[in-house]
Structure formats: C-alpha cells, structure tokens
N, C-alpha and C. Protein backbone atom coordinates (compact mmCIF):
# COMPACT_ATOMS: atom_id res chain seq x y z
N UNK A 1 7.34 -24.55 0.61
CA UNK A 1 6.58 -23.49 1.25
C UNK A 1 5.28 -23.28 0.46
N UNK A 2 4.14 -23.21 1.39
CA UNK A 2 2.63 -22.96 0.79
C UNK A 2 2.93 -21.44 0.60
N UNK A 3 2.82 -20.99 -0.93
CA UNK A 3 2.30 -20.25 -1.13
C UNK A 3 0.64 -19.59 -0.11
N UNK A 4 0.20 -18.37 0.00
CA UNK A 4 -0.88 -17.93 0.75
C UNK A 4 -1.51 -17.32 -0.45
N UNK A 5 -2.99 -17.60 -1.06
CA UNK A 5 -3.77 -17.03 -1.82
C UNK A 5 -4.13 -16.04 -1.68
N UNK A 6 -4.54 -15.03 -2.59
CA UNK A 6 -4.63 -13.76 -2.23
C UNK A 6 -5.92 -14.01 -2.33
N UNK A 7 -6.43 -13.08 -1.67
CA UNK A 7 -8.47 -13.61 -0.85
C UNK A 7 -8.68 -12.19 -0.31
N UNK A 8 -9.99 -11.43 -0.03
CA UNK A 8 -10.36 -10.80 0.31
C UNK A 8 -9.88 -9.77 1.40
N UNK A 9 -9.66 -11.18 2.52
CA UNK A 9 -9.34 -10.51 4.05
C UNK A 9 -7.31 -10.35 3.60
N UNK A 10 -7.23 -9.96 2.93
CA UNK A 10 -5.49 -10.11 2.67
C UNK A 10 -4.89 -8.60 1.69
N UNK A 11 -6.42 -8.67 0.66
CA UNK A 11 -5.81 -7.59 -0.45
C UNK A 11 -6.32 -6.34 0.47
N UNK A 12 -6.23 -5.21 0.29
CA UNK A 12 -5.64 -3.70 1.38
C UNK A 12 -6.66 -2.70 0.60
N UNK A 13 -7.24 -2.34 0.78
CA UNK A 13 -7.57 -0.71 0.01
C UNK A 13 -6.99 0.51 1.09
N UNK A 14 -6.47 1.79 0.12
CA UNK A 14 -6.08 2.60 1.34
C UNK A 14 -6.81 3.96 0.57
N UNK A 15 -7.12 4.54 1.87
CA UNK A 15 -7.75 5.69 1.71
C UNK A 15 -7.41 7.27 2.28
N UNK A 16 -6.85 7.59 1.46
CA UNK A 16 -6.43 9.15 2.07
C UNK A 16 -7.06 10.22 2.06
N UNK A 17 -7.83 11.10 3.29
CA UNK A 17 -8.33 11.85 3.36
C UNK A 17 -7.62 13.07 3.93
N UNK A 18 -7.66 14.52 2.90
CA UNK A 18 -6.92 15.37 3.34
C UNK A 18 -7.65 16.76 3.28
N UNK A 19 -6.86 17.48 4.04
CA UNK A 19 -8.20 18.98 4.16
C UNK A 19 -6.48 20.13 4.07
N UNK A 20 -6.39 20.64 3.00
CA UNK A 20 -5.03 21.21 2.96
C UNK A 20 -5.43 22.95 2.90
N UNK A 21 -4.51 23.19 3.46
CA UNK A 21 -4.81 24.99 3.19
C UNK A 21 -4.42 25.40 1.97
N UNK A 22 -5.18 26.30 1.57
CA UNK A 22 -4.96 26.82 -0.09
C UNK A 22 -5.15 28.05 -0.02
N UNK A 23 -4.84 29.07 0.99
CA UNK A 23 -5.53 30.56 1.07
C UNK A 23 -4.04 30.93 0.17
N UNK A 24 -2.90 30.70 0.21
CA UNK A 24 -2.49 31.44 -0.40
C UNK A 24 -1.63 30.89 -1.71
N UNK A 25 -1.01 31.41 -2.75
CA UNK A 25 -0.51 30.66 -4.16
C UNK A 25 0.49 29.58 -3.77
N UNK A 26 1.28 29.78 -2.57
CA UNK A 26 2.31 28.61 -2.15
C UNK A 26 1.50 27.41 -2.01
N UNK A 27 0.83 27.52 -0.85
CA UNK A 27 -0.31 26.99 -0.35
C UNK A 27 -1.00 25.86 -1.57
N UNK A 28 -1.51 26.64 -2.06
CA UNK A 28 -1.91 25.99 -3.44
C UNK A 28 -1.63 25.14 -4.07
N UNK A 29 -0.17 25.73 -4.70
CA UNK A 29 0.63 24.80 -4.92
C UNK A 29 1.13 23.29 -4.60
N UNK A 30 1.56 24.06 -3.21
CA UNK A 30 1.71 22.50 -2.67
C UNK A 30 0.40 21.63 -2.70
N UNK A 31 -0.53 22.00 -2.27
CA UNK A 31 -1.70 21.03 -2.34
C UNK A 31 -1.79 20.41 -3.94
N UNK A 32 -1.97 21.27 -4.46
CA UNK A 32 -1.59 20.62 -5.86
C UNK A 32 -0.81 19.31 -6.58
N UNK A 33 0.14 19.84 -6.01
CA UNK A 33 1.74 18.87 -5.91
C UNK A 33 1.52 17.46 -4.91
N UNK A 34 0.61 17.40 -3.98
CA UNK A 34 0.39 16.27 -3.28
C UNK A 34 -0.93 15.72 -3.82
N UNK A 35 -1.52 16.71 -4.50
CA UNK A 35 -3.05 15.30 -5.36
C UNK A 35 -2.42 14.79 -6.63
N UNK A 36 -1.03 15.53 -7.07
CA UNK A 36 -0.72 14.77 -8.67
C UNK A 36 0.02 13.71 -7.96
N UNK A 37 0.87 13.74 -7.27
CA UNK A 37 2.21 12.89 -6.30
C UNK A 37 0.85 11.31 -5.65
N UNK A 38 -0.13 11.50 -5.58
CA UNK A 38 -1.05 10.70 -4.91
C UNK A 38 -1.13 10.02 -6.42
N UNK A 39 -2.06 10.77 -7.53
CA UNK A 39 -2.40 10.39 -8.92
C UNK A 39 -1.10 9.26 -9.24
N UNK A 40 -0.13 10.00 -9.37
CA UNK A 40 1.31 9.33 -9.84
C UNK A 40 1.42 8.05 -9.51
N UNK A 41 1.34 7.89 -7.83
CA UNK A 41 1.24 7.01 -7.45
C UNK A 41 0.51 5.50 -7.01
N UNK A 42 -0.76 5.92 -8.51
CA UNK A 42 -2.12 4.81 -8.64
C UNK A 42 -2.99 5.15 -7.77
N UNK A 43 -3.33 6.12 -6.52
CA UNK A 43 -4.57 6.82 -6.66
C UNK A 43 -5.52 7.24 -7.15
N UNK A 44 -6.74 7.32 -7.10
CA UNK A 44 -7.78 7.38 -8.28
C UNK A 44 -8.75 8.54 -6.82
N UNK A 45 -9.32 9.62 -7.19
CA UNK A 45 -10.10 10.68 -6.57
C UNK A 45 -11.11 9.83 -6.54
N UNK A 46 -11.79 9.75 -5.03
CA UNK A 46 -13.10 8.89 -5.14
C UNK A 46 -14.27 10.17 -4.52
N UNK A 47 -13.37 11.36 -3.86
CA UNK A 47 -14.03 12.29 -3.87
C UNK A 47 -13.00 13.64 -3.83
N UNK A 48 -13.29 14.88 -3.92
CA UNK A 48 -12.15 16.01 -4.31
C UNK A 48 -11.09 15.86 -3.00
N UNK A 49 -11.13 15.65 -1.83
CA UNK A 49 -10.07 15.10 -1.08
C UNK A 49 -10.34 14.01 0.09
N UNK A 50 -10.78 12.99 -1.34
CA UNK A 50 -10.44 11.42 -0.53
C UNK A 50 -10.24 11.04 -2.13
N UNK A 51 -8.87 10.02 -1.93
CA UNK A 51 -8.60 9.20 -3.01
C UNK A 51 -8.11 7.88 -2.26
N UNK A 52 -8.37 7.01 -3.38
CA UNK A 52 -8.21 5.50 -2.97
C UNK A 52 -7.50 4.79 -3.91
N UNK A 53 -6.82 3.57 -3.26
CA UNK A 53 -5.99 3.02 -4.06
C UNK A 53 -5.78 1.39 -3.19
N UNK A 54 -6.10 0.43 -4.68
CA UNK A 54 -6.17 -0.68 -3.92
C UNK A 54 -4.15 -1.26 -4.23
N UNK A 55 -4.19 -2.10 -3.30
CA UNK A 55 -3.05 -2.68 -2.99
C UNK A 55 -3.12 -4.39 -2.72
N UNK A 56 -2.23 -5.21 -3.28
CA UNK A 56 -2.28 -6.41 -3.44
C UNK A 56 -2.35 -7.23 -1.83
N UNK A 57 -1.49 -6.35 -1.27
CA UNK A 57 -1.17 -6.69 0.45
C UNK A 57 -0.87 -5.84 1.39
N UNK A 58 -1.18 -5.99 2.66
CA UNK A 58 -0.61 -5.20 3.88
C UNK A 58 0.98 -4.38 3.79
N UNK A 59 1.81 -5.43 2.89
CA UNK A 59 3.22 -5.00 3.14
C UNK A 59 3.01 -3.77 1.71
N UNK A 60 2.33 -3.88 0.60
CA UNK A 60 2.11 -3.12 -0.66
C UNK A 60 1.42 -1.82 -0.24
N UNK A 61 0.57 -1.73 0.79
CA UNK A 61 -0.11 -0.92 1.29
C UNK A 61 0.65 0.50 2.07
N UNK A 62 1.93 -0.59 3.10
CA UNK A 62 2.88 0.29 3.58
C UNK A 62 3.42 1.29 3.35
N UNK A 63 4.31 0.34 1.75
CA UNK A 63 5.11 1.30 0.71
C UNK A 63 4.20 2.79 0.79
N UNK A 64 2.88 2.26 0.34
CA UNK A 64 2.37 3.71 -0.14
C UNK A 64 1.98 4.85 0.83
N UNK A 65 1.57 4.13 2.09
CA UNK A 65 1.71 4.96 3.09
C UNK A 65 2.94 5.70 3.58
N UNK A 66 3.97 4.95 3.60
CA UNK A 66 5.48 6.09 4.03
C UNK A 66 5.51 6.79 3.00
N UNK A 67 5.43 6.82 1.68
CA UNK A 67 5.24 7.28 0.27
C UNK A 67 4.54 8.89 0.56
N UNK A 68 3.35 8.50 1.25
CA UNK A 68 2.60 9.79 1.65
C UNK A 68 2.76 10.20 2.63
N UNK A 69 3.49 10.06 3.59
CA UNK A 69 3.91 10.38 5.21
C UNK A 69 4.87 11.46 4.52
N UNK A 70 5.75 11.09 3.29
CA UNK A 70 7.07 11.68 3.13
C UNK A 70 6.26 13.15 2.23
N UNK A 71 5.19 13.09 1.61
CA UNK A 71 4.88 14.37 0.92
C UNK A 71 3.82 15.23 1.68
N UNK A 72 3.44 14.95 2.69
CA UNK A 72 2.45 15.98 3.63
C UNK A 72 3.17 16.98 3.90
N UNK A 73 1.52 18.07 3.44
CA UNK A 73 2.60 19.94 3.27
C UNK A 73 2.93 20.03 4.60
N UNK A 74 3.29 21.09 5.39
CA UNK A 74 3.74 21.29 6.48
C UNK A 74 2.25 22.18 6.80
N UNK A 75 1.21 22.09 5.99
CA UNK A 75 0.15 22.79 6.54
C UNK A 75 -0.85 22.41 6.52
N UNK A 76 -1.86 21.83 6.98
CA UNK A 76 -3.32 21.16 6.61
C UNK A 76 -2.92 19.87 7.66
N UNK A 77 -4.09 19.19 6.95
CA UNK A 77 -4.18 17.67 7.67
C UNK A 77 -4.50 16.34 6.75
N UNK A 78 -3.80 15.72 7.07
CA UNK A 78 -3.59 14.23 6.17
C UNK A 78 -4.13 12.99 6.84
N UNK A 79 -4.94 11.72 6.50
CA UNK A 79 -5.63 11.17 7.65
C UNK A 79 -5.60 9.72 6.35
N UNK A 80 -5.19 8.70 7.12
CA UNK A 80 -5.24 7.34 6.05
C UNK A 80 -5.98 6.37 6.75
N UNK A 81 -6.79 5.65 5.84
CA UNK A 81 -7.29 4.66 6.23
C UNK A 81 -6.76 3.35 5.60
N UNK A 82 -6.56 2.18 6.20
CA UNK A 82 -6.83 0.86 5.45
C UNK A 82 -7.73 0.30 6.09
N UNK A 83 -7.98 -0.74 5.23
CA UNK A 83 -9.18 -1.44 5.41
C UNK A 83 -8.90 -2.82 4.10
N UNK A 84 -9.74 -3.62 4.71
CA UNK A 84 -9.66 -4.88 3.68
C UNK A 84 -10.58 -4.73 2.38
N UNK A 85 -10.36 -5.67 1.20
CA UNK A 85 -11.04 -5.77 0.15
C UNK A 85 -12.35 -6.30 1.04
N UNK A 86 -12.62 -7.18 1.51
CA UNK A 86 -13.74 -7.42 1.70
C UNK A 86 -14.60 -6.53 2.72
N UNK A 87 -14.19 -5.78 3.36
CA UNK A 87 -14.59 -4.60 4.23
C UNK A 87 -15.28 -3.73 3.11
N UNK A 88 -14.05 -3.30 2.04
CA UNK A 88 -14.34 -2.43 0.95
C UNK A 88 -15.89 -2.41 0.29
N UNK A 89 -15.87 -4.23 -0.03
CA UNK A 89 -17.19 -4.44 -0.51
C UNK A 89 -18.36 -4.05 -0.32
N UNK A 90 -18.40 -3.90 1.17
CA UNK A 90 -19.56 -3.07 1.91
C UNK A 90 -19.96 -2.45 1.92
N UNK A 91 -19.48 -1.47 0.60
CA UNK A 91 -19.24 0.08 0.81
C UNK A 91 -20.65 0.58 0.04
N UNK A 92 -21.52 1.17 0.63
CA UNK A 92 -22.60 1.78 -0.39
C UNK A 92 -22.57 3.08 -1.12
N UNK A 93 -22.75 3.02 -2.68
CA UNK A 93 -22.32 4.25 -2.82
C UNK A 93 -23.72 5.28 -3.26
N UNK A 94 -24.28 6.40 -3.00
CA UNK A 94 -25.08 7.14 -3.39
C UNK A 94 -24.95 8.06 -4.63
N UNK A 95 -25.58 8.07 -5.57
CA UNK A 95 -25.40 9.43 -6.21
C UNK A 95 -26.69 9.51 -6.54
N UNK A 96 -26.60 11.23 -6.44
CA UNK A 96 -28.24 11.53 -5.73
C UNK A 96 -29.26 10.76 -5.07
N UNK A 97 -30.47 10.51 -5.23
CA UNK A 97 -31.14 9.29 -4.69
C UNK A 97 -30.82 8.14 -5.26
N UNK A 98 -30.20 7.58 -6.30
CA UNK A 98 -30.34 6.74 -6.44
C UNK A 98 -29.21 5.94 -6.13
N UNK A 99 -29.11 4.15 -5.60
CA UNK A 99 -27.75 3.77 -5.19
C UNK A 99 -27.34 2.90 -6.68
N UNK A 100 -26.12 3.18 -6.75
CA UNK A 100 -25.30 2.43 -7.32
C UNK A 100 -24.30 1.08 -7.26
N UNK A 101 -24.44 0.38 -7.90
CA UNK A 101 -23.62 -0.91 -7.62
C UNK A 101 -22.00 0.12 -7.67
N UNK A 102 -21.48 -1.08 -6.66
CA UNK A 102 -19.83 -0.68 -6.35
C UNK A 102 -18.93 -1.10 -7.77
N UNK A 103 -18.35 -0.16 -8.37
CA UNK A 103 -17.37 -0.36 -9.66
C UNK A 103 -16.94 -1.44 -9.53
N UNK A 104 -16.72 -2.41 -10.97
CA UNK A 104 -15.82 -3.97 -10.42
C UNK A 104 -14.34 -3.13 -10.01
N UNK A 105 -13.74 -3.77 -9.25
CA UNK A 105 -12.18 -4.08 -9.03
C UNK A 105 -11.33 -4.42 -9.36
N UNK A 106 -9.90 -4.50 -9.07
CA UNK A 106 -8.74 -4.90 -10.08
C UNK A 106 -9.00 -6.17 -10.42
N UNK A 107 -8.63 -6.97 -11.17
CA UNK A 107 -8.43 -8.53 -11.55
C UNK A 107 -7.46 -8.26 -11.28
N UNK A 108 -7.28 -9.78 -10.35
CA UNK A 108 -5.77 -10.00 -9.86
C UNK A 108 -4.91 -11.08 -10.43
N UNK A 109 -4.00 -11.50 -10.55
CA UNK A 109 -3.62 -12.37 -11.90
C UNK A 109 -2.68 -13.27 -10.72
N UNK A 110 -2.89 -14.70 -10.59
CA UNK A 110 -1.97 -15.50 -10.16
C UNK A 110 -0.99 -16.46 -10.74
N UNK A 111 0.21 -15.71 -10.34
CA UNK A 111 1.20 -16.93 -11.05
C UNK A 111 1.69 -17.76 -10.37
N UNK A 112 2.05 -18.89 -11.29
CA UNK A 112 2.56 -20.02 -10.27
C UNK A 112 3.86 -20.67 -10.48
C-alpha cells in the first residue's frame, strides 16, 4: 500500500469562531471554561473569539470538531471553519497599516 504524502491540499486548519454570552457570572464562566477547553486542546487565539488550530488531516480535524460540538454553552453561538493548508496560505494578515508575512507553520515530520 502507497502510503499518501502529506501536501498542502490534505493538512486541515480549523477555525472556531464564537460570540458567547457573558452578562452574567455563570455565563462567564462557562465561556471561560470553553476558551481554556479550546487552549487545552492545541488552539492558539488568532483573535479574542476566533482561535485556530492546525491538524495533520481531515480525519484529525474531526476529532477536534466533535471535541467542540461536545463543550458549546447552551448559550451564545459557535461557528467552525475548515479549510486547507494551502487555502490557509492565502491568508493576509494586517496589523495596523502595515501587512505582515503569515507566521511559519508546524514542521511536519515524516516517518517511514
């Protein structure tokens, strides 16, 4: 069996965007409890509620999505994206006027 190389159109970035209610200390809480539970889970804040997290493959990507299906508060809204590494690449990033090159990415290590 051919092994399949891992290549651009294959490795996953996923992106979770969430808008949670916090008016009151429960509230809070829980929101709280779902940005550390995201952290925990190799998320990295790419903005105060969008975090991203790359993934080796479609099926690696999954895991983390039912992962977060299972901790959404019962209040607010939760919204995921995937998208490919090479989609990712595209990505322009601004801070203030000036643009920035895109952070390098994981090194991916192949064994054989």
């Amino acid at each position: 069996m051919e092994r399949e190389r891992l290549n651009a159109y294959h490795i996953m970035w996923v992106f979770v965007f969430f808008d949670l209610s916090v008016v009151t200390k429960k509230q809070r809480r829980k929101a709280t409890l779902f940005r550390k539970g995201l952290e925990r889970d190799g998320f990295n804040m790419m903005q105060y509620s969008v975090y991203t997290r790359h993934c080796a493959s479609r099926e690696s990507a999954d895991v983390h999505v039912r992962r977060i299906k299972s901790a959404v508060p019962e209040e607010g809204q939760v919204s995921i994206l995937l998208i490919t590494d090479k989609q990712y690449g595209d990505i322009i990033n601004f801070w203030g006027a000036k643009t920035l090159p895109l952070p390098q990415g994981p090194q991916q290590l192949e064994i054989f």
